[in-house]
Structure formats: C-alpha cells, structure tokens
N, C-alpha and C. Protein backbone atom coordinates (compact mmCIF):
# COMPACT_ATOMS: atom_id res chain seq x y z
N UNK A 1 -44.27 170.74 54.33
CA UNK A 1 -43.22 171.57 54.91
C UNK A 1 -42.73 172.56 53.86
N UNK A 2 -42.92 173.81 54.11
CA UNK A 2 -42.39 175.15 53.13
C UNK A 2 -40.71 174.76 52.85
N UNK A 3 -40.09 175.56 52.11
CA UNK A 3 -38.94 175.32 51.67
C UNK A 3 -38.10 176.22 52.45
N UNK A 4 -37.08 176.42 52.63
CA UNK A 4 -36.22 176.89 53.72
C UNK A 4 -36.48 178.68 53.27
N UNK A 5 -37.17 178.90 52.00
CA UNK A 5 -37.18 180.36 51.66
C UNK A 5 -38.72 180.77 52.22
N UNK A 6 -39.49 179.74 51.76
CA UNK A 6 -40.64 180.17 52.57
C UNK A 6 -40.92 180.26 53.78
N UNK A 7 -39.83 179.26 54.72
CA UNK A 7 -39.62 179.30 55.85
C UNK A 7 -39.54 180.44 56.64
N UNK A 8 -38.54 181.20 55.97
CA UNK A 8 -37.71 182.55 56.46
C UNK A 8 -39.02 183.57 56.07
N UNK A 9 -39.37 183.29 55.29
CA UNK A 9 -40.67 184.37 54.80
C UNK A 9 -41.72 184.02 55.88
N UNK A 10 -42.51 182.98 56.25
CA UNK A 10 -43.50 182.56 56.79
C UNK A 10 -42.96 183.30 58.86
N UNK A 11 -41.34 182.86 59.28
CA UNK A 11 -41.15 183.08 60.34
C UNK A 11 -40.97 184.74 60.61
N UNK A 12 -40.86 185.58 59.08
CA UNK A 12 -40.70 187.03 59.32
C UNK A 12 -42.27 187.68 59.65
N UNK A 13 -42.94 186.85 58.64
CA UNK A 13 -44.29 187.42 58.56
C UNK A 13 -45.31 187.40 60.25
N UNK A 14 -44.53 185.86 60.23
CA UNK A 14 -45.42 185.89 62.44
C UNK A 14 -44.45 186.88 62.87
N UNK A 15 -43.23 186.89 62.86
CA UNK A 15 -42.73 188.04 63.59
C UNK A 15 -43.31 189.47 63.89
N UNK A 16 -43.95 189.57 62.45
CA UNK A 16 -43.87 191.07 62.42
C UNK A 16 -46.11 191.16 63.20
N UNK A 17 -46.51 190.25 62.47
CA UNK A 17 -47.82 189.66 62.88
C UNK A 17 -48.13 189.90 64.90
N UNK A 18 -47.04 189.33 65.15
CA UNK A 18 -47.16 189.02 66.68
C UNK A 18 -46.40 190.53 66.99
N UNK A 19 -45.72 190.97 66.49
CA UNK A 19 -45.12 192.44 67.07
C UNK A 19 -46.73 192.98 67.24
N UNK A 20 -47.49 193.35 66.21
CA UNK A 20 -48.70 194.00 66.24
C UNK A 20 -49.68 193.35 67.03
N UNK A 21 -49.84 192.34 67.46
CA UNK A 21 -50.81 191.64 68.18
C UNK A 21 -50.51 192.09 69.61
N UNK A 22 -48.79 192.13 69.98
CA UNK A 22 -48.31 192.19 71.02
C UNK A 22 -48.73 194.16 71.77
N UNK A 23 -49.29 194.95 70.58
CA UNK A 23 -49.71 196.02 71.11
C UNK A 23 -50.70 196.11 71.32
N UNK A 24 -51.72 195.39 70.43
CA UNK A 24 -53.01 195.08 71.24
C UNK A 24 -53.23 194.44 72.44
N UNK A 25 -52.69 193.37 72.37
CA UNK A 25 -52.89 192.60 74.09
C UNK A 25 -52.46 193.27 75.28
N UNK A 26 -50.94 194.17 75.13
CA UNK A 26 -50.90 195.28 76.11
C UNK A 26 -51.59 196.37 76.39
N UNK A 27 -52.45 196.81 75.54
CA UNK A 27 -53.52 197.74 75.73
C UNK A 27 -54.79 197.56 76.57
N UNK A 28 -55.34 196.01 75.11
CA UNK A 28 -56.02 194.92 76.16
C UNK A 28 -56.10 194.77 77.02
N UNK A 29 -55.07 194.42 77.64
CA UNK A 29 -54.61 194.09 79.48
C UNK A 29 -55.04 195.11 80.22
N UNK A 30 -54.13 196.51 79.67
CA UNK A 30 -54.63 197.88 80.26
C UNK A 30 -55.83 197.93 80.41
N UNK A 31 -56.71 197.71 79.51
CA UNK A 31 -58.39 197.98 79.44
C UNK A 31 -58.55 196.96 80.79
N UNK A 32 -58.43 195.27 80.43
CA UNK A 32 -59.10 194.75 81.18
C UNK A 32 -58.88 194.92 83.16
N UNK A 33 -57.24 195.04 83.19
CA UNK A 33 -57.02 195.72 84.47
C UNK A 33 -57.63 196.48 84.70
N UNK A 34 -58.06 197.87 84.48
CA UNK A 34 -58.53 198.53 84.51
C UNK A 34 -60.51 198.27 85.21
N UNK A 35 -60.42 197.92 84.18
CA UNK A 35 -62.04 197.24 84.28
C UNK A 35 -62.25 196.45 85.30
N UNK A 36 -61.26 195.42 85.62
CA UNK A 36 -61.24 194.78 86.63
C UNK A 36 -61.36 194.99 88.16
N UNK A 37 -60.53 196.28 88.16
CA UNK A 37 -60.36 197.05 89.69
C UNK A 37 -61.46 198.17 89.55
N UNK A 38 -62.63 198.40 89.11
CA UNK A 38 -63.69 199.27 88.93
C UNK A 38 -63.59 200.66 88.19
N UNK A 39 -62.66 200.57 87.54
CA UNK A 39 -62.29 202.04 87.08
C UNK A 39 -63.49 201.69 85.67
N UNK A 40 -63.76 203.19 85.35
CA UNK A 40 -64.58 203.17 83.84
C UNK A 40 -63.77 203.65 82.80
N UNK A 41 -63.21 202.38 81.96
CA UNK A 41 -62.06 202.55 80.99
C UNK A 41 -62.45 202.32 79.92
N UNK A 42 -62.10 203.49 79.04
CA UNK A 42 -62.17 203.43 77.37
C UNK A 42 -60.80 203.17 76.37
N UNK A 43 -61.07 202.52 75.54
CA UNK A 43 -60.00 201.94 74.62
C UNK A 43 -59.93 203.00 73.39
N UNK A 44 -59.01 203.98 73.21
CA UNK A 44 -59.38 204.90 72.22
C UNK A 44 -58.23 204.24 71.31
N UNK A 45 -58.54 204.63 69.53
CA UNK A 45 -57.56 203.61 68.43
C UNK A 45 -57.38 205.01 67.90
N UNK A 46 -56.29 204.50 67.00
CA UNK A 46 -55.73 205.86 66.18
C UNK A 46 -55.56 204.38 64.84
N UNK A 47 -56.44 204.91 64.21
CA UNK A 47 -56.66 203.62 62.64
C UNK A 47 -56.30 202.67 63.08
N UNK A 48 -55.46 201.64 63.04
CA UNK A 48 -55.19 200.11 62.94
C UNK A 48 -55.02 199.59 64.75
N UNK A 49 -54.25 200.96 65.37
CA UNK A 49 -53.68 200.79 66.46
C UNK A 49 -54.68 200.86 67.31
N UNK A 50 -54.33 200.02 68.89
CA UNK A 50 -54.54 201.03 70.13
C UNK A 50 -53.82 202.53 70.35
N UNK A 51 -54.78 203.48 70.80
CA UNK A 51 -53.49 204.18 71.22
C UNK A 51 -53.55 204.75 72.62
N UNK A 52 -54.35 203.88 73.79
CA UNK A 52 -54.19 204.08 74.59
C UNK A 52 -55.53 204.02 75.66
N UNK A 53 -55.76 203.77 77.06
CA UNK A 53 -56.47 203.58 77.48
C UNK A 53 -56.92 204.49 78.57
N UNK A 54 -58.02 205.10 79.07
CA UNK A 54 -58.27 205.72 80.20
C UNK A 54 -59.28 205.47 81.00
N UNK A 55 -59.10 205.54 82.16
CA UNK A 55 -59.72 204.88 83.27
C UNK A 55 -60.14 205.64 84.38
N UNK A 56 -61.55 206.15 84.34
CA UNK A 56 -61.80 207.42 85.77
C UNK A 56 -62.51 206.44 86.79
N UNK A 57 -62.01 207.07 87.80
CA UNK A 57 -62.70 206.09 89.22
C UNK A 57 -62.31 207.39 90.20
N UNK A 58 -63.32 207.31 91.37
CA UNK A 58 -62.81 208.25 92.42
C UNK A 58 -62.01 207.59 93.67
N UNK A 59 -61.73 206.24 93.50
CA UNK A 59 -60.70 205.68 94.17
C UNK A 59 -59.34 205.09 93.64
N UNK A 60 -58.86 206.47 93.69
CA UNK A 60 -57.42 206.38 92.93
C UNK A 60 -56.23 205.11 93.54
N UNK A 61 -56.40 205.02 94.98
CA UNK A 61 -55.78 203.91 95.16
C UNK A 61 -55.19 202.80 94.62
N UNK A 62 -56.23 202.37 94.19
CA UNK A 62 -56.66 200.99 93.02
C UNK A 62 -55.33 200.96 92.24
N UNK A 63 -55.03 202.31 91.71
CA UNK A 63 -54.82 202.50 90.06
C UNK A 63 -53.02 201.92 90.45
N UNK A 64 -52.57 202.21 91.64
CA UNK A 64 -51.35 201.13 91.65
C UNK A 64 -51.10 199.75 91.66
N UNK A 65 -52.85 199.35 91.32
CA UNK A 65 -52.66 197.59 91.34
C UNK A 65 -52.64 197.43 89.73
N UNK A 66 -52.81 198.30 88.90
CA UNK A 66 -53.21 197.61 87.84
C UNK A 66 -52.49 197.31 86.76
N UNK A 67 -51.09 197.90 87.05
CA UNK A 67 -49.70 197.37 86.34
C UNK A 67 -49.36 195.72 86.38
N UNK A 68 -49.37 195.76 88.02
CA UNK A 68 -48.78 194.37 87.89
C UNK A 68 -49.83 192.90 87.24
N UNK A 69 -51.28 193.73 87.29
CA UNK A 69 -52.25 192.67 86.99
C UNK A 69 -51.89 192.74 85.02
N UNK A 70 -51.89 194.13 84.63
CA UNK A 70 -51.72 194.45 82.80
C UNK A 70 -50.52 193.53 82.32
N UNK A 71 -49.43 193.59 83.37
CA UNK A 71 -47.85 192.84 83.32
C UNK A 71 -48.51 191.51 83.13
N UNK A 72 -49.00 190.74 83.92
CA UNK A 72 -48.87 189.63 84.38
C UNK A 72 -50.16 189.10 83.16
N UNK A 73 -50.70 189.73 82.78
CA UNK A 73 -51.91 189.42 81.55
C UNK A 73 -51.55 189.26 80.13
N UNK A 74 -50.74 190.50 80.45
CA UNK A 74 -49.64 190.34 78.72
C UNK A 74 -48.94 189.57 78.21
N UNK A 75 -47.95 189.46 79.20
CA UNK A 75 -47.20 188.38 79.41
C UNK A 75 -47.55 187.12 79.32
N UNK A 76 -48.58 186.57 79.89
CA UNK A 76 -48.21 185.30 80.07
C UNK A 76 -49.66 185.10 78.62
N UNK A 77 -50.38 186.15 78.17
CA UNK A 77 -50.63 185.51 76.54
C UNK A 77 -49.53 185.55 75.71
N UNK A 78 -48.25 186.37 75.85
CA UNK A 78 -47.21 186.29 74.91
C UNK A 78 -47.12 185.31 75.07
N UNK A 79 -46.24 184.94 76.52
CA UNK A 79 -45.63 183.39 76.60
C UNK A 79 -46.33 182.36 76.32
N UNK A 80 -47.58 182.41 76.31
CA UNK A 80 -48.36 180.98 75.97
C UNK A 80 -48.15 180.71 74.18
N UNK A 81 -47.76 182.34 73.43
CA UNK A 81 -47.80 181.85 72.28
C UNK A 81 -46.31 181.73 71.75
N UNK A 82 -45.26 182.08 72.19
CA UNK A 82 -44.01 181.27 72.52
C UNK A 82 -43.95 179.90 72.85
N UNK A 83 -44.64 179.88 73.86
CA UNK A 83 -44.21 177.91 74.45
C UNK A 83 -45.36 177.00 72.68
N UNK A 84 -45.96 177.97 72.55
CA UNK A 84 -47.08 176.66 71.43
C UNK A 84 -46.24 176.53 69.97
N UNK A 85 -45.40 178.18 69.68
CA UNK A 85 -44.71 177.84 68.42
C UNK A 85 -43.14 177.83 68.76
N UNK A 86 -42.79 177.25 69.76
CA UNK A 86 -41.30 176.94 70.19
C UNK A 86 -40.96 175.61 68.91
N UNK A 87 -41.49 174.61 68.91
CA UNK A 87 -41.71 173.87 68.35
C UNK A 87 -41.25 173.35 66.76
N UNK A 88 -41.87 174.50 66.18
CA UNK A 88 -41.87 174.93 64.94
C UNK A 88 -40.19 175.61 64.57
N UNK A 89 -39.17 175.91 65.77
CA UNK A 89 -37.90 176.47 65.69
C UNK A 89 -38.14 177.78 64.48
N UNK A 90 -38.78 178.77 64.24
CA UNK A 90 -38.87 180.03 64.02
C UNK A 90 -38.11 181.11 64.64
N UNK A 91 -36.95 181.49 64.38
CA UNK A 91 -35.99 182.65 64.99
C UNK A 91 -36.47 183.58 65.56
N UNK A 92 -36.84 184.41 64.28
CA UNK A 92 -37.40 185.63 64.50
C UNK A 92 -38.39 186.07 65.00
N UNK A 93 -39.78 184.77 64.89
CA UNK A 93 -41.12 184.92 65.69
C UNK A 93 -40.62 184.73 67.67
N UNK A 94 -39.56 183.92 67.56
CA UNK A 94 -39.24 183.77 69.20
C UNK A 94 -38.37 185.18 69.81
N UNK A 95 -37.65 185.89 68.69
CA UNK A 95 -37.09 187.07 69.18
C UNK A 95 -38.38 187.82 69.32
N UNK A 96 -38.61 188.34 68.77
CA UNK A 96 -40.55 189.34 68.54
C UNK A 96 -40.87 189.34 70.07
N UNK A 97 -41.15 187.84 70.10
CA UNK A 97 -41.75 187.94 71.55
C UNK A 97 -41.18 187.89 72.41
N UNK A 98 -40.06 187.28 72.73
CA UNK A 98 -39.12 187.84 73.69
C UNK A 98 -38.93 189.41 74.08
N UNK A 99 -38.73 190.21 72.89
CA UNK A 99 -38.56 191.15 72.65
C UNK A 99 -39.85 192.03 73.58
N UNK A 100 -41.14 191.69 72.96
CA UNK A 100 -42.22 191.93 73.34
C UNK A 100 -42.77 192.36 74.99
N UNK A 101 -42.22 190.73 75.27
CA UNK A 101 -42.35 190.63 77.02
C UNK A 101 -41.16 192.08 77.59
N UNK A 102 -40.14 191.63 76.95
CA UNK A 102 -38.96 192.65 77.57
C UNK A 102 -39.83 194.47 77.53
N UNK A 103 -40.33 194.34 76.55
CA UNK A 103 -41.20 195.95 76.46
C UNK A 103 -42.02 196.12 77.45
N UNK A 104 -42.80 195.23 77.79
CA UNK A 104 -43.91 194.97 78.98
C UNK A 104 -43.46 195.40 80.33
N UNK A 105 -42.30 194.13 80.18
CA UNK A 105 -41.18 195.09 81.49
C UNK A 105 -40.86 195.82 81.74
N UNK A 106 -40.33 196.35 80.92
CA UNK A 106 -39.19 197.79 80.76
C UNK A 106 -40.58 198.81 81.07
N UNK A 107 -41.39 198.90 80.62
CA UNK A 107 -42.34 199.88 80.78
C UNK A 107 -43.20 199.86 82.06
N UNK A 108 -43.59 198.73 82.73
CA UNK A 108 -43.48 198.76 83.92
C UNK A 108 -42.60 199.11 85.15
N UNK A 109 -41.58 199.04 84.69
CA UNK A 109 -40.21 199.53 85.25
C UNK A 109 -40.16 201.00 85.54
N UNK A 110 -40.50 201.62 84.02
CA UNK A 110 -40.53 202.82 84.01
C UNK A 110 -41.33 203.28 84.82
N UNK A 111 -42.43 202.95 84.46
CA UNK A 111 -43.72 203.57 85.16
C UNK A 111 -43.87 203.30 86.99
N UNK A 112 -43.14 202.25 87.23
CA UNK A 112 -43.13 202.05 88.67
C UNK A 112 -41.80 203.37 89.46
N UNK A 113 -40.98 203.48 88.37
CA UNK A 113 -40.10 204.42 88.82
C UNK A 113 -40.73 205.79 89.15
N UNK A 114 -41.46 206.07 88.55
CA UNK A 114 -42.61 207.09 88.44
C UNK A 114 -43.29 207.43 89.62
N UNK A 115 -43.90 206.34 90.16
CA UNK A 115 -44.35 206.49 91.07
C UNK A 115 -44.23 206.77 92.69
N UNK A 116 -44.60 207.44 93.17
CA UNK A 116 -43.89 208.27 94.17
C UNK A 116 -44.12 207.48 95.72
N UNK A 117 -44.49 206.24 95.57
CA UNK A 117 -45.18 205.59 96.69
C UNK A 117 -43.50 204.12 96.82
N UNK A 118 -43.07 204.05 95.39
CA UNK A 118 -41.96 203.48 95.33
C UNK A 118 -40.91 202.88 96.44
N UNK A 119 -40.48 204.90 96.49
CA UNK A 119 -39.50 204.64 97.81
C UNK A 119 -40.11 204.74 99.25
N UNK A 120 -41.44 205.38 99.00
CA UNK A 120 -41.59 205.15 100.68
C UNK A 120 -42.24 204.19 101.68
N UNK A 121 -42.28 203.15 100.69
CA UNK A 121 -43.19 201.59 101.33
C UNK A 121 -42.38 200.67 101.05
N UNK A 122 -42.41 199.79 101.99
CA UNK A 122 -41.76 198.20 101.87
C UNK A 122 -43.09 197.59 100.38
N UNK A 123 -43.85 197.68 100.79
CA UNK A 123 -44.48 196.95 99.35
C UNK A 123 -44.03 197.67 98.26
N UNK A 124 -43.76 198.98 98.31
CA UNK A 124 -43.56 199.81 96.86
C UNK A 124 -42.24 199.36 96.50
N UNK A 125 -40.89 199.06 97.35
CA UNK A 125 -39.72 198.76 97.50
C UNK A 125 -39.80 197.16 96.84
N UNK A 126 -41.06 196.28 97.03
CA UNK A 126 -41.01 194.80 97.32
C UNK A 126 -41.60 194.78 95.39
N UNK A 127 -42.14 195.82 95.40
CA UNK A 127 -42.89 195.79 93.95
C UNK A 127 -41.60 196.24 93.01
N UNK A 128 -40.68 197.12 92.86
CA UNK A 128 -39.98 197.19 92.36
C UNK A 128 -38.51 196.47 92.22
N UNK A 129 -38.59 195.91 93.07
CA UNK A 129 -37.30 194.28 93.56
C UNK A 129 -38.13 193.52 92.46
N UNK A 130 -39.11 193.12 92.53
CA UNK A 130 -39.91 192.22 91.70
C UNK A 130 -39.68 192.35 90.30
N UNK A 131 -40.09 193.74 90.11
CA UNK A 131 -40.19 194.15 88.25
C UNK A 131 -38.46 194.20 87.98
N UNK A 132 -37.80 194.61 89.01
CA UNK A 132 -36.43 194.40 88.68
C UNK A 132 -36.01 192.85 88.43
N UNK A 133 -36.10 191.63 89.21
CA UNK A 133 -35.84 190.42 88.92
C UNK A 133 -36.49 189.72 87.70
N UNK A 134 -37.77 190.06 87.62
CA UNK A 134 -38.30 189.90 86.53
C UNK A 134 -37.88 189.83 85.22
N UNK A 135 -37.67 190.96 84.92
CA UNK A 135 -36.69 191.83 83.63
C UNK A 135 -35.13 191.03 83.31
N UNK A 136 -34.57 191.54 84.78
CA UNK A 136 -33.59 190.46 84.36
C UNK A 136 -33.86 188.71 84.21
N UNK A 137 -34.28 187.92 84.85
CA UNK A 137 -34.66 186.49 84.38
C UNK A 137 -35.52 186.37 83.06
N UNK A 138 -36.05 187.75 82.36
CA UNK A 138 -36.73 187.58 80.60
C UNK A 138 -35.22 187.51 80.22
N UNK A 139 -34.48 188.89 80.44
CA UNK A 139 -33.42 189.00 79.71
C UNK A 139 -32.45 187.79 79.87
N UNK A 140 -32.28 187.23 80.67
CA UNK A 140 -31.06 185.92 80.98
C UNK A 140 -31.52 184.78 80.05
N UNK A 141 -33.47 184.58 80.13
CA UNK A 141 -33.91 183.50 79.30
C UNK A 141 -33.15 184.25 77.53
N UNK A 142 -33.28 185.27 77.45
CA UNK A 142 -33.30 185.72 75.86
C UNK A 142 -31.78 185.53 75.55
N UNK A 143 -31.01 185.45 76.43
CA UNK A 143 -29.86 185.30 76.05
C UNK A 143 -29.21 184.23 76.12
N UNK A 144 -30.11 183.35 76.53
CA UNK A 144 -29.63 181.88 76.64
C UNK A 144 -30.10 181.17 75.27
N UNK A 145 -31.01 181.72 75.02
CA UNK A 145 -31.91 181.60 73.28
C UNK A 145 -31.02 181.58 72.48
N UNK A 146 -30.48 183.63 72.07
CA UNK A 146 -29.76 183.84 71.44
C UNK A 146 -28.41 182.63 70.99
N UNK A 147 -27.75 182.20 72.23
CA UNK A 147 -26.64 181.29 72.54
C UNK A 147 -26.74 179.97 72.29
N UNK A 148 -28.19 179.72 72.40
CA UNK A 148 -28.43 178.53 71.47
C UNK A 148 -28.58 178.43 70.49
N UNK A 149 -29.45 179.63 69.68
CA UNK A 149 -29.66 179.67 68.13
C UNK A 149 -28.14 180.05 67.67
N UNK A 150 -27.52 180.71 67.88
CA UNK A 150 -26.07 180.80 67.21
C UNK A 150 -25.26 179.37 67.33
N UNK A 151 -25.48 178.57 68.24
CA UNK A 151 -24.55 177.16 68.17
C UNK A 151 -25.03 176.12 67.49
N UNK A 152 -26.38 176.01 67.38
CA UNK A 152 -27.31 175.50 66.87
C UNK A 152 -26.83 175.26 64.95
N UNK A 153 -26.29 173.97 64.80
CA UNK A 153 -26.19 174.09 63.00
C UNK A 153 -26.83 173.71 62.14
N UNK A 154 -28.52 173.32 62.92
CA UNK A 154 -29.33 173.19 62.22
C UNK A 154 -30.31 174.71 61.99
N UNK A 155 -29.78 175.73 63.08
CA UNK A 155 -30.22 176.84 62.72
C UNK A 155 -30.74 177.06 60.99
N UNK A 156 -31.75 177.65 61.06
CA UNK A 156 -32.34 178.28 59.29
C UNK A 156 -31.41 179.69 58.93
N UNK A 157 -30.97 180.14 60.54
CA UNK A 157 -30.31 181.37 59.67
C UNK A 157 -28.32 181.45 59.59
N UNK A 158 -28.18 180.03 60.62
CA UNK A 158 -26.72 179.99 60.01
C UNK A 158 -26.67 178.82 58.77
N UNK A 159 -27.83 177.99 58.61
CA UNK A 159 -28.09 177.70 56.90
C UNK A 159 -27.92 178.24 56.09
N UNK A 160 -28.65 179.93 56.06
CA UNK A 160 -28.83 180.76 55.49
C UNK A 160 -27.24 181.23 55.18
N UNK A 161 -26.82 181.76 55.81
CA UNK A 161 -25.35 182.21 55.67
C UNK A 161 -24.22 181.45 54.73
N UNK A 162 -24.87 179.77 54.99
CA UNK A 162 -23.54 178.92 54.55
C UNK A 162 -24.04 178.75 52.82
C-alpha cells in the first residue's frame, strides 16, 4: 500500500490518464457507431489526440441513430472503469470520470439541440426527454459522491487538510 503522498500522486496521475483515455473512447465510439450503421468512417489524429471522425454514406437517415449508440458506448466503458476502481476510494480518478460521462452528455445534448427533427417528432421529443433525464441522474449521482467524499473522515483529501 503507497503512502498517503503516493496515494494522492498515483490517484492524480489515473485522473489525468483516464481524462485522455476518456477522448479516445468518445471518438472510438464515434468511429465504431458510425461503422456500425454503414457509414464509411475515418478516424483522423492531430499527434497524440483524436481529432475527430467522418462518416460518408448516401443514407443520411442513419446518421440520427448514431449519438445515442456513441452515448451509450462511451459511457458505459467509462462506467465499467468507475464501478472496477470505486474500490480503491481514489477522489480525483472518480471525479475525471464522472466528469467525463457528464461531457458525453452535455454534448449529446448539444448536438441533439441541433438537430432540426427534435421538435417535430414524438421520437425526436422522446430522444431529447431522455438525454435530458440522463444528464440530470449523472449529475444527481455526482453530487451525491461529492456529499459523501466531503463527510467521509476517512477521506485522503480531508486527511490531507488536517
């Protein structure tokens, strides 16, 4: 077991580790959605990064399924690597990804706002009720976190303080 300094060092370092992983797997997702619903998608990098994905198909239709499939791909590899290092009580690696998922959302959010099929369909209406409940039940879990790690006095970072 590291010492409460290596601790804080070891839980900054996944933090910042999984921030960067967390832009690949959303890209990822993008690609594999993509790929999935027949589009021909390329993964273009700018040095270390993704920086983005494009996808030509002549059945544009498709291309409104492939948020919620990129959402639902990202996500639940974040969360699988949340629920495996919950364990380990790491602060900052559980904010990261919290954090992470909340980006996933929010940008789906955005991008569903975007879309012009939104307001004029009960599914487009039923899809955005969704990404809306969503978002909020990440955010309610993250703040129930927060509220525990602050009461918490075995916390490492109100250790840290005392």
């Amino acid at each position: 077991m590291p010492s409460r300094g290596g601790r804080i060092v070891l839980d900054l370092f996944l933090a910042g580790l999984l921030l960067y992983v967390g832009v690949w797997v959303y890209e990822l997702s993008n690609w594999a959605s993509l790929t999935l619903l027949g589009f021909q998608s390329t993964l273009s990098l700018s040095g270390l990064f993704p920086s983005g994905v494009l996808g030509v198909s002549t059945a544009q239709g498709e291309l409104v399924l492939t948020k919620p499939i990129q959402i639902t791909m990202s996500a639940s590899i974040v969360l699988t690597l949340l629920f495996l290092l919950r364990r380990y009580n790491l602060p900052a690696t559980k904010f990261a990804i919290i954090g992470t998922v909340s980006a996933y959302f929010a940008a789906a959010f955005w991008e569903a706002l975007s879309i012009s099929w939104i307001s004029a369909t009960p599914a487009g209406q039923g899809f955005f009720a969704g990404l809306n409940v969503a978002t909020m039940f990440l955010l309610v879990f993250a703040f129930q976190k927060v509220a525990r790690l602050g009461s918490s006095s075995s916390s490492p970072l109100r250790a840290a303080h005392s």
